[in-house]
Protein backbone atom coordinates (compact mmCIF):
# COMPACT_ATOMS: atom_id res chain seq x y z
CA UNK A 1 0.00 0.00 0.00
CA UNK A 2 1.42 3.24 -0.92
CA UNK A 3 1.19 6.61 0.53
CA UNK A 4 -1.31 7.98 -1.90
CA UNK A 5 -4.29 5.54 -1.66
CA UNK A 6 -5.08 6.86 1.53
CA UNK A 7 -5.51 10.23 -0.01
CA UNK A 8 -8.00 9.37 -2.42
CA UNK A 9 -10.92 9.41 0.48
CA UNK A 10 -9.98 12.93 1.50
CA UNK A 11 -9.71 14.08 -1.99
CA UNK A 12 -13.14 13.26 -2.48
CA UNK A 13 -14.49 15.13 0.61
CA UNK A 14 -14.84 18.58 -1.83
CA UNK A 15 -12.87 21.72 -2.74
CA UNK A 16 -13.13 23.55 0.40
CA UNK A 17 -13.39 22.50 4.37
CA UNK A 18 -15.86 24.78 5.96
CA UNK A 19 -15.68 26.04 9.25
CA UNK A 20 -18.47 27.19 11.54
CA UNK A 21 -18.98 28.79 14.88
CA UNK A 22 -22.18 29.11 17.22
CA UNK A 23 -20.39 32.41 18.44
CA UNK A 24 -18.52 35.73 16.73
CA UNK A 25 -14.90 36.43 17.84
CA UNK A 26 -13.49 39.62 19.81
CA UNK A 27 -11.41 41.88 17.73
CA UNK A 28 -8.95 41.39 20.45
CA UNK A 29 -6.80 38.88 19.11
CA UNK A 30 -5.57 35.46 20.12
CA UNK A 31 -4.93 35.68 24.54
CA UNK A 32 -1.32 34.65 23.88
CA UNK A 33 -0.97 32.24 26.97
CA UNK A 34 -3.65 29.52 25.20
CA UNK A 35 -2.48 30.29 21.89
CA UNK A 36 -2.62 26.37 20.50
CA UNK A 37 0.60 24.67 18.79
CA UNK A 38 0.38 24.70 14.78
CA UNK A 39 1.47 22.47 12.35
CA UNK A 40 0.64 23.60 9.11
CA UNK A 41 0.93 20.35 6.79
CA UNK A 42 1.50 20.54 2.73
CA UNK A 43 3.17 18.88 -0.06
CA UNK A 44 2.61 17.49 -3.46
CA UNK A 45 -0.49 15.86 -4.07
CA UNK A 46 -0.18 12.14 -3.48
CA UNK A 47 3.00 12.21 -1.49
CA UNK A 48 1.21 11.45 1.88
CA UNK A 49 -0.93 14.73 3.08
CA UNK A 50 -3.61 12.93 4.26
CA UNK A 51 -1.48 10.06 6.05
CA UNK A 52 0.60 12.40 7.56
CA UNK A 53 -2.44 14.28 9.07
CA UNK A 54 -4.13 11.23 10.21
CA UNK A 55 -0.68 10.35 12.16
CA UNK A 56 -0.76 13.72 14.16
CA UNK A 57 -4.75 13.10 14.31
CA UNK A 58 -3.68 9.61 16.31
CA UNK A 59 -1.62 11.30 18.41
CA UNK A 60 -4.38 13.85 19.67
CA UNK A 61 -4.01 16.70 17.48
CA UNK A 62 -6.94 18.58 16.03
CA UNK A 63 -7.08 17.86 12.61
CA UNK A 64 -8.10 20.02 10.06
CA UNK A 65 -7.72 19.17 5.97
CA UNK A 66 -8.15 21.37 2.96
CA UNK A 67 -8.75 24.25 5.04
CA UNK A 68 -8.97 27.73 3.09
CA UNK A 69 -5.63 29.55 4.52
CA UNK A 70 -7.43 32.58 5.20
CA UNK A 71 -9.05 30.47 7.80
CA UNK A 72 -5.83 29.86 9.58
CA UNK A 73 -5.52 32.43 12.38
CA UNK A 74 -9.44 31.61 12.70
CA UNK A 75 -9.04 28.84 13.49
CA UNK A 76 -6.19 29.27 16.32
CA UNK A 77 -8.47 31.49 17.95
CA UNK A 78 -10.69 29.18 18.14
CA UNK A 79 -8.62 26.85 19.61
CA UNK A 80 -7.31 29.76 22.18
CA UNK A 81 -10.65 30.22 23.45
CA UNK A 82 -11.11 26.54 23.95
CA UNK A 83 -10.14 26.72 27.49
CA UNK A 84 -7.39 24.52 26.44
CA UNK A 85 -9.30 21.48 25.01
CA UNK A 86 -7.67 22.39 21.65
CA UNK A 87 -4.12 22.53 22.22
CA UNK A 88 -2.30 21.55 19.50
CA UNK A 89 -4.29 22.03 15.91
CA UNK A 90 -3.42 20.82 12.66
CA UNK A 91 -4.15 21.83 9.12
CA UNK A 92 -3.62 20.80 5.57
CA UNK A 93 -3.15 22.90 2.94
CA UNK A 94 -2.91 22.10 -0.66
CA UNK A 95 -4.28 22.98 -4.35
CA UNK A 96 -7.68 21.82 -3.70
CA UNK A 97 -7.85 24.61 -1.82
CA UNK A 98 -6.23 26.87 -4.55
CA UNK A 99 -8.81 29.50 -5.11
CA UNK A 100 -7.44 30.79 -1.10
CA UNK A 101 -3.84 29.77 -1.92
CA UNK A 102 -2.63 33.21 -2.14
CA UNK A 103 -3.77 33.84 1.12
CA UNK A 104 -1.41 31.89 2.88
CA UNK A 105 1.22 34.18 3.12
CA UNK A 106 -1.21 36.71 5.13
CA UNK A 107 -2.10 34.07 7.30
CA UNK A 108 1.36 33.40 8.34
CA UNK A 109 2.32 36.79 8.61
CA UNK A 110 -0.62 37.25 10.99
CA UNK A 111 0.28 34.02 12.77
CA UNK A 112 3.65 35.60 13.58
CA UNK A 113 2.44 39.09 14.86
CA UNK A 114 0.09 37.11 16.96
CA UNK A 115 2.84 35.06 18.48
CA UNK A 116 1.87 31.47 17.07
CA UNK A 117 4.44 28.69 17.22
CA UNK A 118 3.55 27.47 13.67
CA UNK A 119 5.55 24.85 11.53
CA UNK A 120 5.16 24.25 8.09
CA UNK A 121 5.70 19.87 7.20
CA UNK A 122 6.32 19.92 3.25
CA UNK A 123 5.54 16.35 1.59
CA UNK A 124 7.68 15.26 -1.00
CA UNK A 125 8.15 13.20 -3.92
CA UNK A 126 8.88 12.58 -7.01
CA UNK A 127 8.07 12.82 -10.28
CA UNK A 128 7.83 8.58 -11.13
CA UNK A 129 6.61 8.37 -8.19
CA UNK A 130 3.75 10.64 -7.86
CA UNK A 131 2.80 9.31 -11.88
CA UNK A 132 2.62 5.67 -10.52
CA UNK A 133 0.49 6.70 -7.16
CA UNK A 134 -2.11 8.27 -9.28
CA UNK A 135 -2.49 5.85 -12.23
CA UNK A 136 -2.31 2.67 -9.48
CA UNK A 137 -5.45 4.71 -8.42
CA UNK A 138 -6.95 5.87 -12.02
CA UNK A 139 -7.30 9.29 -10.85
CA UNK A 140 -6.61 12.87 -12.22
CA UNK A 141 -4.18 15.32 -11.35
CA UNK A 142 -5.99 18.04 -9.96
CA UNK A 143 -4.13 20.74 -11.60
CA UNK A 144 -3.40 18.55 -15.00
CA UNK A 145 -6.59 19.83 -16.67
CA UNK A 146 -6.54 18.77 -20.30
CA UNK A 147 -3.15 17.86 -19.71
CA UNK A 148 -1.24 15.00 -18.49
CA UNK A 149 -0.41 13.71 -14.74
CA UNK A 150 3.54 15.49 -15.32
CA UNK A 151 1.79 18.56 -16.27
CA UNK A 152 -0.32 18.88 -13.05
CA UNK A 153 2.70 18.10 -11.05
CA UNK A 154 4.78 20.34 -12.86
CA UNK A 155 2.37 23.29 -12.06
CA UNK A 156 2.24 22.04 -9.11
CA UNK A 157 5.69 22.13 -7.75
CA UNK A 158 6.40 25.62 -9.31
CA UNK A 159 2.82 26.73 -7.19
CA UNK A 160 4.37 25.42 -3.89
CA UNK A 161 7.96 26.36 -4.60
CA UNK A 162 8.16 28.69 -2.09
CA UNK A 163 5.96 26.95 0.74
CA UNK A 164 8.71 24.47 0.21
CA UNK A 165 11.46 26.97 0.85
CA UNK A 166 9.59 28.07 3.81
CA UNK A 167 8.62 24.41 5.19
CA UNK A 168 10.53 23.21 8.84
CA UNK A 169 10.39 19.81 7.62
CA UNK A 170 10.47 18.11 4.37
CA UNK A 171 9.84 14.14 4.37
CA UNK A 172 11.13 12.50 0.69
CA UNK A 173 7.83 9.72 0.71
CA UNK A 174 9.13 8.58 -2.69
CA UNK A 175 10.18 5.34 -1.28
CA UNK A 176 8.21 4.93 1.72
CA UNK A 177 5.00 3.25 2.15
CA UNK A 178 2.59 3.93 4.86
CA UNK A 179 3.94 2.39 7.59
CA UNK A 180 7.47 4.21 6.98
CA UNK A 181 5.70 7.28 6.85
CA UNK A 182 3.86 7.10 9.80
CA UNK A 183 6.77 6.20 11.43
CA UNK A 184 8.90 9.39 10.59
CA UNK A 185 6.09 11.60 11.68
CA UNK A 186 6.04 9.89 14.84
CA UNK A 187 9.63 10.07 15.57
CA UNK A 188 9.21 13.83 15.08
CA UNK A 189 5.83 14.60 16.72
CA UNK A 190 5.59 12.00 19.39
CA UNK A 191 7.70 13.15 22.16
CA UNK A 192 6.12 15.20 25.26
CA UNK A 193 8.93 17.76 24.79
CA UNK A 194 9.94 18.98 21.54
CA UNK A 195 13.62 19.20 21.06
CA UNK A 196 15.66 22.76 20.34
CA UNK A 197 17.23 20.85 17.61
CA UNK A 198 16.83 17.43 15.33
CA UNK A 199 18.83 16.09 13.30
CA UNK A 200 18.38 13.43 10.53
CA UNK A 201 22.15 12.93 9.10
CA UNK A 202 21.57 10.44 5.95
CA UNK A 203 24.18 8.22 3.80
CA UNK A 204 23.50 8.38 0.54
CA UNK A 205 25.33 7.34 -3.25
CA UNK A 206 25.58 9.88 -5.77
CA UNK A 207 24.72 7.47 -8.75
CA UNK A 208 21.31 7.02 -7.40
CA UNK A 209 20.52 10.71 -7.06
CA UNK A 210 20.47 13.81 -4.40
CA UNK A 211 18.19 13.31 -1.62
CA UNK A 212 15.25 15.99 -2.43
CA UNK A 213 14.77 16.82 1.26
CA UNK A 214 18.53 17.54 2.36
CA UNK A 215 19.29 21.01 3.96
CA UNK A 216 23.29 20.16 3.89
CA UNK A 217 25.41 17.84 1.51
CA UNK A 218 28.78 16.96 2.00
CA UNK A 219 31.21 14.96 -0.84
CA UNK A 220 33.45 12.14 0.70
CA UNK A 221 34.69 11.35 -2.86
CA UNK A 222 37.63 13.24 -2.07
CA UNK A 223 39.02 9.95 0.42
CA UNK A 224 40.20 6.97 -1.71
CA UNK A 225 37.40 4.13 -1.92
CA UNK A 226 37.58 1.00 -0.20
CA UNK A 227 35.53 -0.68 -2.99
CA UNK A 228 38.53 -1.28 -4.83
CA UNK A 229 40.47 -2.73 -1.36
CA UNK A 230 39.43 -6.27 -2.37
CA UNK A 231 39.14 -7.49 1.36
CA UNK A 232 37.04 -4.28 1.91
CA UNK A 233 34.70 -4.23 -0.60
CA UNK A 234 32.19 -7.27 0.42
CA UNK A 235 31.34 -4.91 3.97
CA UNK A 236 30.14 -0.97 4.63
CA UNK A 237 30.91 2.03 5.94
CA UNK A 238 29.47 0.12 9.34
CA UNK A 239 32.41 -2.02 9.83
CA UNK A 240 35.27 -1.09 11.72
CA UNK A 241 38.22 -2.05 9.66
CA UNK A 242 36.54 -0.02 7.08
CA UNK A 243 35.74 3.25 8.80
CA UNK A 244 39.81 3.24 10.24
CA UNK A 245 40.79 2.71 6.57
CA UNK A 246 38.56 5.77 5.71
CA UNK A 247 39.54 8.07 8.47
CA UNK A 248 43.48 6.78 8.68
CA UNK A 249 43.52 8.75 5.02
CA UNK A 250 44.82 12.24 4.43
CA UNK A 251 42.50 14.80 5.23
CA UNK A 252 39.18 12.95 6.57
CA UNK A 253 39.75 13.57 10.58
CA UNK A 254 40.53 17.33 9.53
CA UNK A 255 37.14 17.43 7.43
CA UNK A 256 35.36 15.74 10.72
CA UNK A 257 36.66 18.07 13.03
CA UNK A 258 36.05 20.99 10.66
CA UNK A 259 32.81 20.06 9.39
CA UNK A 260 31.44 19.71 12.89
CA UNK A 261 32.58 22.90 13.78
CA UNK A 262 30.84 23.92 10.75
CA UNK A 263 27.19 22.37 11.77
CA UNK A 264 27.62 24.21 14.90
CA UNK A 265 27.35 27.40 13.75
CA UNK A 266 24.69 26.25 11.48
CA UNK A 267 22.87 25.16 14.03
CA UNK A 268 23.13 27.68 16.38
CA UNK A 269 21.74 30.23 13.47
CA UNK A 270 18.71 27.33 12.89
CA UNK A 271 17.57 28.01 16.70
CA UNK A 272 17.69 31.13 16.68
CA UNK A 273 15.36 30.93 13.96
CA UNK A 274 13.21 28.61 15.26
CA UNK A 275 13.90 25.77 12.84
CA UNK A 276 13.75 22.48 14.18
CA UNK A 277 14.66 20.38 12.15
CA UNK A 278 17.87 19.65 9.47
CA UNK A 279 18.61 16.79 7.38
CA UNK A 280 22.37 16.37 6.57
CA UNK A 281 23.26 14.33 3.91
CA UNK A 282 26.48 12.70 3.34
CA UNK A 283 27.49 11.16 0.01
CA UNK A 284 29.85 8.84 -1.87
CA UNK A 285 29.62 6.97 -4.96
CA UNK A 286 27.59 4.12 -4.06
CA UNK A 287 26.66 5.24 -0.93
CA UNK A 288 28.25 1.95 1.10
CA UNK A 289 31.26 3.12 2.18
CA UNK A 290 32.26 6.31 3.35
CA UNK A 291 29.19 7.88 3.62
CA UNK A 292 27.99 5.74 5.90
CA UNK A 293 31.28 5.87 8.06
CA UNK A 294 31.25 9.52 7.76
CA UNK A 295 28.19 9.80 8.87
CA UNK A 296 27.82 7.52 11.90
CA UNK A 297 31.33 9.66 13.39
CA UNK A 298 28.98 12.87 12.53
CA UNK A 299 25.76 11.82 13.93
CA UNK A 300 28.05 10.47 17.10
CA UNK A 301 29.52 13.94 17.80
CA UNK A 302 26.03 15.75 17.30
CA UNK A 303 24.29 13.59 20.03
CA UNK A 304 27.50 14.33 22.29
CA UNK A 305 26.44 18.28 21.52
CA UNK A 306 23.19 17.56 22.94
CA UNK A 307 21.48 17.88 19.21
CA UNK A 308 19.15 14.79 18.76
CA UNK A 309 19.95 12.99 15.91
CA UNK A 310 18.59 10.25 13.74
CA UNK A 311 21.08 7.89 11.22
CA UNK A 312 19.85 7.38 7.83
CA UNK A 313 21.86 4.84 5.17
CA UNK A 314 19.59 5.14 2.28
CA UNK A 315 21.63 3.32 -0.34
CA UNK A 316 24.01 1.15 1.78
CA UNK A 317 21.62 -1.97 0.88
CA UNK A 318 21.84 -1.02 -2.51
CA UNK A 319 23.97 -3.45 -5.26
């Protein structure tokens, strides 16, 4: 089961969530002390909106979908002057709703003059595999019109181009199913404390691509590659004969030492900002070697830092 077939009910629900109220609001504003949490969720369409909304619903956040964006700071009033039986609200946004779209920007610039912790979860994916999600469920695009799937997710991306820019968190689904999915959103959402920092620092092999959702990317292909040590090549970046053959080389302690230094500037600048989240991503040809060994000294130093950090090897399985 992929990500996108639990879309298909919401995506049937209409073009536009409506929102009522037995009572009219006070011109006053939001009283900042019950201001709820926001999480503002959006994406491509049929990378995983809807499963990644019904994960925070699980959880016990108020769940919102396809709400018009001018509604926003509506509804976090709302949810102020619940007497704190909404405390954490969630919404999804996306071209259903794309008649309000424009709004969006308004709302968050109210949201911020109001004081409203707000962060924006960006879905992800690509283009193969948001053209195999919809045909597996015979449906349309909804911006392809006349068109093709590839032009309504063409459209689409350049629409949400800078929501993306904007977004705390962006989750790659192009690989996941379900399960995965639900999984990632629970590793960032289900703690009773949120973190001043997360980190997600990923392996990965340039010959099968970028990861879409990394924030950093650091080359290892400068350090000679134990693929061609024949009594290296059958094991990964994991093993310990292999990482002190990496990091015995010229020049890769000096680029540990200098790249942490490095993320701790970066990540000092990300708090004061407010961003949560950063995926680091470290490649090498194949993405078995010393990516992954990089990577596991990295992620080792950042949880000694106090940052909390997830390891990723996304190709080290790969032949």
């Amino acid at each position: 089961m992929n990500v996108n077939e639990h879309e298909e009910r919401q995506d049937q629900s209409g073009d536009d969530a409506q929102v009522t109220t037995g009572a009219s609001l006070d011109a006053g504003g939001v009283p900042e002390a019950a201001i709820p949490e926001l999480v503002i969720i959006s994406g491509m369409s049929g990378a995983g909106r809807s499963t990644a909304a019904k994960c925070l619903e699980d959880l016990g956040w108020f769940v919102v979908d396809n709400l018009p964006p001018a509604l926003i700071p509506t509804m976090v009033e709302l949810g102020a002057r619940s007497q704190g039986n909404v405390a954490r609200i969630a919404v999804v946004v996306d071209v259903r709703g794309r008649r309000f779209f424009d709004n969006l920007r308004e709302s968050l610039a109210d949201l911020e003059a109001k004081h409203v912790t707000r962060r924006i979860v960006f879905l992800e994916s690509s283009d193969e595999a948001l053209v195999r999600r919809f045909e597996s469920v015979r449906r349309p695009h909804p911006l392809q019109g006349d068109g093709r799937i590839v032009d309504g997710i063409d459209a689409e991306r350049e629409l949400l181009r800078e929501l993306r820019g904007d977004a705390d968190l962006v989750i790659d689904t192009s690989s996941l199913n379900v399960h995965e999915l639900r999984a990632k959103m629970d590793a960032q959402f289900a703690g009773e404390e949120e973190p001043e920092l997360r980190a997600t620092v990923m392996s990965f092999g340039f010959k099968y691509g970028l990861p879409v959702d990394a924030d950093l990317v650091a080359d290892m292909r400068f350090l000679p590659n134990p693929h061609w040590v024949p009594e290296l090549r059958p094991f990964t970046g994991l093993n310990e004969e292999v990482s002190a053959y990496i990091f015995n080389q010229p020049g890769a302690k000096e680029f540990l030492d200098r790249y942490a230094e490095l993320l701790r500037l970066v990540a000092a600048g990300y708090r004061r900002e407010g961003k949560r989240y950063v995926t680091i991503a470290i490649g090498c040809t194949g993405g078995k070697h010393r990516s992954v060994a990089t990577s596991e000294k990295l992620a080792a130093r950042l949880s000694a830092e106090g940052v909390e950090t997830v390891v990723v090897h996304r190709d080290m399985g790969r032949e």
